[in-house]
C-alpha atoms as a PDB file:
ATOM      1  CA  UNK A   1      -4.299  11.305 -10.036  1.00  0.00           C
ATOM      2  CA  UNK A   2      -1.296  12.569  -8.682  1.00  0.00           C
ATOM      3  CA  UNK A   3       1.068  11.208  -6.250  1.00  0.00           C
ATOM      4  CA  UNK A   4       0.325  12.227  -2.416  1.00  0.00           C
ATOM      5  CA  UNK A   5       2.747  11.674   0.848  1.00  0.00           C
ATOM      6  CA  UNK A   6       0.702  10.492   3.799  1.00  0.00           C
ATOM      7  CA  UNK A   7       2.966  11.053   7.284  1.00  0.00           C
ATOM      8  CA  UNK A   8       0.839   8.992   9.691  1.00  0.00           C
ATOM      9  CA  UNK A   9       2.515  10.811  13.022  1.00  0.00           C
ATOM     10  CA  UNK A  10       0.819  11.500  16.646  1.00  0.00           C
ATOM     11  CA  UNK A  11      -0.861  15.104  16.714  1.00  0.00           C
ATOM     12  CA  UNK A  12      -0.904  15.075  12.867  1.00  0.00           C
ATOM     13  CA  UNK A  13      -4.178  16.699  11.055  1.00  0.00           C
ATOM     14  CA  UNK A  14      -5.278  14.201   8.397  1.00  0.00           C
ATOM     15  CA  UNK A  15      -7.730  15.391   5.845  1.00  0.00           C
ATOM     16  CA  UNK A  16     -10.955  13.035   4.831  1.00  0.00           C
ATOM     17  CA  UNK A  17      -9.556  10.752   2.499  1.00  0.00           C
ATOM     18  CA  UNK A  18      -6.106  10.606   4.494  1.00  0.00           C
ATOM     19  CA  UNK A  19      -8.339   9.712   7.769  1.00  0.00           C
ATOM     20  CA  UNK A  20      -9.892   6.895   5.668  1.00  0.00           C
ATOM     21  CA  UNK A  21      -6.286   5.386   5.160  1.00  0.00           C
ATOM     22  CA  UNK A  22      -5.107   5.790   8.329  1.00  0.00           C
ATOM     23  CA  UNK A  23      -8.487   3.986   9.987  1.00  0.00           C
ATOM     24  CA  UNK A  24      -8.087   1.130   7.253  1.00  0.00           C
ATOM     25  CA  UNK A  25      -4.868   0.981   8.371  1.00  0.00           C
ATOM     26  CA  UNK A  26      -5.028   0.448  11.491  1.00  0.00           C
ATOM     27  CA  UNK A  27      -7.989  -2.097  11.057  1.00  0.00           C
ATOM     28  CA  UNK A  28      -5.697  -3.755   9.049  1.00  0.00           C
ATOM     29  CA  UNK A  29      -2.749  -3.895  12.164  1.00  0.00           C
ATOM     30  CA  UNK A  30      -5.108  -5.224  14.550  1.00  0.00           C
ATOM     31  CA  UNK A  31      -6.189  -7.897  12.028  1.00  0.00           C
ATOM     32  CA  UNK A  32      -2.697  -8.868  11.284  1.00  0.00           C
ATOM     33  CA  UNK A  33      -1.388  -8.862  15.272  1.00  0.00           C
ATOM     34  CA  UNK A  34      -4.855 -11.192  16.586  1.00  0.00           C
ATOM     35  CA  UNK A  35      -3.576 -13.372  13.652  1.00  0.00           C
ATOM     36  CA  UNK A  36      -6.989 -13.696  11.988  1.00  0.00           C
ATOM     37  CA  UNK A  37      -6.609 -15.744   8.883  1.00  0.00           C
ATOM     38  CA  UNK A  38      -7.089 -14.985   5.230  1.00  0.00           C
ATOM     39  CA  UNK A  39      -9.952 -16.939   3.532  1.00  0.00           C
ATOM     40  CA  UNK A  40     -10.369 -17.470   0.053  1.00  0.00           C
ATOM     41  CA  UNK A  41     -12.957 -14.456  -0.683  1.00  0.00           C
ATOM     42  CA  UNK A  42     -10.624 -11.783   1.337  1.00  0.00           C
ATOM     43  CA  UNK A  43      -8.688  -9.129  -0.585  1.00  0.00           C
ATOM     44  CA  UNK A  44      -5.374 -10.500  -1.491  1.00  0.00           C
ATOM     45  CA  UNK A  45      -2.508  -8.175  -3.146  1.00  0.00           C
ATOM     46  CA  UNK A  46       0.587  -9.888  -5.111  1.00  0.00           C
ATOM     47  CA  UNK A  47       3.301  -8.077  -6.774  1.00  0.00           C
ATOM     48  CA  UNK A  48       5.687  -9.416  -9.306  1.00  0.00           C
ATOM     49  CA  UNK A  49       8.489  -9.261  -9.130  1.00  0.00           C
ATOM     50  CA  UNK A  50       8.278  -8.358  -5.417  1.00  0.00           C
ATOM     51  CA  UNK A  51      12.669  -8.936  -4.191  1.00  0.00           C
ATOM     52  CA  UNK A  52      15.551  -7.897  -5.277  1.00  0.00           C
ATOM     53  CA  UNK A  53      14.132  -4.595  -7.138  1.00  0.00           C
ATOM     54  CA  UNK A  54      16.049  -1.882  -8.016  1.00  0.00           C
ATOM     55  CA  UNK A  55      16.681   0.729  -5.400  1.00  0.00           C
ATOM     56  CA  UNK A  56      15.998   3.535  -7.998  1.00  0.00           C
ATOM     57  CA  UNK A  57      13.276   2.161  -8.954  1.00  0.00           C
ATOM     58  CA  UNK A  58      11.336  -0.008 -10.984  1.00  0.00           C
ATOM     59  CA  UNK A  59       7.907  -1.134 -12.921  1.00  0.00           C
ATOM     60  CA  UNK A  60       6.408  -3.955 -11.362  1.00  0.00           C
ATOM     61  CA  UNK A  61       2.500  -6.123 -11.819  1.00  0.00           C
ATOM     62  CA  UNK A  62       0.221  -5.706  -9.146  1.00  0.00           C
ATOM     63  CA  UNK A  63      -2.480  -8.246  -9.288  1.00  0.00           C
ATOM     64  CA  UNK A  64      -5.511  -8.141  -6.547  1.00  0.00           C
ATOM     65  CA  UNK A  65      -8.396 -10.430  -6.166  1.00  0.00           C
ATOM     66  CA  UNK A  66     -10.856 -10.707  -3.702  1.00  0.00           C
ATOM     67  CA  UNK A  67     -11.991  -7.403  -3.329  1.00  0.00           C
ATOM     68  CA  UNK A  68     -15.541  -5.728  -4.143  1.00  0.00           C
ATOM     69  CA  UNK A  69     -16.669  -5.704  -7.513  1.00  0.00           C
ATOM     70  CA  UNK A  70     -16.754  -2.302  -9.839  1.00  0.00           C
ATOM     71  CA  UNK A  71     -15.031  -0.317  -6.950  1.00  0.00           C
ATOM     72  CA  UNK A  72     -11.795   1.522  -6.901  1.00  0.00           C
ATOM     73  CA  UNK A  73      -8.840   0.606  -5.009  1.00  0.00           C
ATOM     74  CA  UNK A  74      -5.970   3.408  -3.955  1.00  0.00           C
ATOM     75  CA  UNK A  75      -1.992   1.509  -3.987  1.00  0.00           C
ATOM     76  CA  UNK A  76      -0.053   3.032  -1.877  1.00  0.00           C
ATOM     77  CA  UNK A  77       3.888   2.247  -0.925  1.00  0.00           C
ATOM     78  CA  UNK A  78       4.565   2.283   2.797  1.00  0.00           C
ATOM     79  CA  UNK A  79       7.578   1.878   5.207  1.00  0.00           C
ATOM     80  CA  UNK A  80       7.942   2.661   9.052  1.00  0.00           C
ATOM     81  CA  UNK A  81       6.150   2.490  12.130  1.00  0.00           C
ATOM     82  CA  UNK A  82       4.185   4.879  12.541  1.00  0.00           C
ATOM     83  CA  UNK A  83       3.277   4.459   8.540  1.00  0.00           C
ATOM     84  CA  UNK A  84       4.632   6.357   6.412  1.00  0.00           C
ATOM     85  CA  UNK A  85       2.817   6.384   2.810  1.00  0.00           C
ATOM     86  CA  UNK A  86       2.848   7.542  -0.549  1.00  0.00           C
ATOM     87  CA  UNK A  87      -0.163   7.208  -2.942  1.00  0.00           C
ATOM     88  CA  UNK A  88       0.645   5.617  -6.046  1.00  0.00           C
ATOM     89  CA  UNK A  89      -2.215   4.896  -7.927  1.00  0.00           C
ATOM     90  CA  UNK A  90      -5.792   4.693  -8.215  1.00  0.00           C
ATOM     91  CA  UNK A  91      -7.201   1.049  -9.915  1.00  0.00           C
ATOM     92  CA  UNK A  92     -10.477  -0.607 -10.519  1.00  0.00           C
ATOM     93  CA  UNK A  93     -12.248  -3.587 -10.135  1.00  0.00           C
ATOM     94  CA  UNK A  94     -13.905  -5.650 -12.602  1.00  0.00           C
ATOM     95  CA  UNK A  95     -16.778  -7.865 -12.064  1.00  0.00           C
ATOM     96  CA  UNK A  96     -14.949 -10.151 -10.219  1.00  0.00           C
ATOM     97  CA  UNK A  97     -13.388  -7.977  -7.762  1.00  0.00           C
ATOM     98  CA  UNK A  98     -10.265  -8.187  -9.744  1.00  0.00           C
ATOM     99  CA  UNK A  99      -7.501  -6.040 -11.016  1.00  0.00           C
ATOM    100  CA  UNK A 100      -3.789  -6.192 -12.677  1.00  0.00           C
ATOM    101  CA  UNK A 101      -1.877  -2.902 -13.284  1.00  0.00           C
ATOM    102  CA  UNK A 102       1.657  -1.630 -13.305  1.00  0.00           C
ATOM    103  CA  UNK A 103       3.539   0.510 -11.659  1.00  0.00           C
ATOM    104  CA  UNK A 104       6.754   2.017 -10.467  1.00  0.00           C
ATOM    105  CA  UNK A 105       8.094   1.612  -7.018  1.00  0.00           C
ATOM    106  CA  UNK A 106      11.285   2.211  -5.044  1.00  0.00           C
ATOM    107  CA  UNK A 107      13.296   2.371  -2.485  1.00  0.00           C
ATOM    108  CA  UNK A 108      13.463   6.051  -1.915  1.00  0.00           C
ATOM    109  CA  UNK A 109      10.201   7.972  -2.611  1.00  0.00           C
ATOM    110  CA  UNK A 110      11.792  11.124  -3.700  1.00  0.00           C
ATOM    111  CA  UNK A 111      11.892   9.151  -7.287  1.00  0.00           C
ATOM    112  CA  UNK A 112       8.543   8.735  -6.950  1.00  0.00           C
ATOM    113  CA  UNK A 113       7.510  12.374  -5.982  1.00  0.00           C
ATOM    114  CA  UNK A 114       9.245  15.497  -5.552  1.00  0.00           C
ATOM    115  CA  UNK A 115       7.121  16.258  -2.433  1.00  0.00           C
ATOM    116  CA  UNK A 116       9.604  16.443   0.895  1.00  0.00           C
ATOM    117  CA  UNK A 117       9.639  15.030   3.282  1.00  0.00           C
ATOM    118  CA  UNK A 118       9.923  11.569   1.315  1.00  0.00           C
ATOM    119  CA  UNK A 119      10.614   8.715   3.193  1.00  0.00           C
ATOM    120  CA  UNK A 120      13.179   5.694   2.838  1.00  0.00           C
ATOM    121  CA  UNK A 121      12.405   1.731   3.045  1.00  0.00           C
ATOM    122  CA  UNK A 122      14.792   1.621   5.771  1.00  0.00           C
ATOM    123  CA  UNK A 123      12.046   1.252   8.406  1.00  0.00           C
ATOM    124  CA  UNK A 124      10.859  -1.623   9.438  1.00  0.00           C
ATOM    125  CA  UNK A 125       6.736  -2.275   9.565  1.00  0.00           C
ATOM    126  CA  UNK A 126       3.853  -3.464  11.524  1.00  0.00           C
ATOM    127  CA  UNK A 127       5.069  -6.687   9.991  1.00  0.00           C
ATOM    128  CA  UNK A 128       8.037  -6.768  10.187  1.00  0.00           C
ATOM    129  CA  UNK A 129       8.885  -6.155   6.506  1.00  0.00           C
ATOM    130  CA  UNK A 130      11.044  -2.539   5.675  1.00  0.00           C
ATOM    131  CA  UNK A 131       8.475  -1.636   2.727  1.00  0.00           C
ATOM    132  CA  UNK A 132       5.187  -3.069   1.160  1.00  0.00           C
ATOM    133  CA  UNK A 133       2.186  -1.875  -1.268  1.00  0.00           C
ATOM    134  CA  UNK A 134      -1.268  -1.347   0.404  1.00  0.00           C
ATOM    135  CA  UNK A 135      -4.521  -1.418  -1.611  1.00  0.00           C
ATOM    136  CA  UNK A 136      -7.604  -0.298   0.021  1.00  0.00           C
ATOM    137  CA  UNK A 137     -11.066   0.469  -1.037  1.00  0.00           C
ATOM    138  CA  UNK A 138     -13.289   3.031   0.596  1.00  0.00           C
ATOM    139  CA  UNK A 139     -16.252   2.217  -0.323  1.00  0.00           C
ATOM    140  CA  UNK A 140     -16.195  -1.217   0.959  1.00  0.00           C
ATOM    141  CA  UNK A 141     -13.472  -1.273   4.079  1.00  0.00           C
ATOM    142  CA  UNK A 142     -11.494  -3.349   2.691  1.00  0.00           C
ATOM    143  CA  UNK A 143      -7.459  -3.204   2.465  1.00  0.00           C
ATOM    144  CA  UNK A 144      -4.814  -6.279   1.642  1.00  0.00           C
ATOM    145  CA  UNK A 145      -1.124  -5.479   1.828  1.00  0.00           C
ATOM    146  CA  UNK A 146       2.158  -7.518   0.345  1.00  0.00           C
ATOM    147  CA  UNK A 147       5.997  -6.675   0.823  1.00  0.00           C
ATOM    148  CA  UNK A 148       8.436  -5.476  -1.487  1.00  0.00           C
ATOM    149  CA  UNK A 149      12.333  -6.420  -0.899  1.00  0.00           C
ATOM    150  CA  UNK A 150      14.869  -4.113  -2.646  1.00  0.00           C
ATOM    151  CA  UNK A 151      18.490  -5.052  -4.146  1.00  0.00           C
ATOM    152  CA  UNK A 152      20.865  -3.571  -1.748  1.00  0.00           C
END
């Protein structure tokens, strides 16, 4: 799959896959602001390494556990408030709700894509953090998020 820029702005038309994101999302704010805590069997995302990456970019593991088996998951890097996302990959889950994969990330989208407008991660987040990789799964709602710190 190709990669895909996702401008989460007021008044915006999404299309049906880019209203599924947006809804996880937001699910996924909420969750995060009432401070509802992980457990064990939740989704959880780690990157490695995930600081001091290279602005240009670079490859990095993604490892996620916890999430539905045998479905796929979309990664996605994100930065700003309102979101602002680009689509990296598409993954899936083994029997165990499990996946690893690689992939390249970085601080300026346009390496990523050529697509404009590309974003920066010079924004800060929802949490906080300037830039961090999403996974979600639309079959089963379920999303985890981690952040990525680059090299200045």
């Amino acid at each position: 799959m190709g990669t895909q820029t996702l401008n989460v702005t007021p008044g915006l038309r999404l299309g049906r896959s880019q209203t599924r994101i947006v809804a996880l999302l937001m699910l996924l704010v909420t969750t995060t602001i009432t401070g509802a805590a992980l457990r064990e069997d939740e989704p959880f995302l780690a990157v490695h390494p995930s600081e001091q990456l290279e602005p240009e970019g670079q490859l990095v593991t993604v490892i996620g556990k916890g999430f539905s088996p045998n479905i796929r998951v979309q990664l996605a890097q994100c930065t700003g408030l309102p979101l602002s996302c680009l689509v990296l990959a598409d993954v899936d889950t083994n029997k165990r709700g499990r996946f690893v994969t690689r992939l390249r990330v970085a601080f300026d989208f346009s390496v990523l894509t050529p697509a404009p407008p590309t974003p920066t991660c010079s924004e800060p987040t929802f949490s906080g953090d300037r830039c961090l990789l999403f996974a979600v799964s639309w079959s089963s709602p379920q999303s985890a998020f981690t952040p990525l710190a680059f090299s200045e």
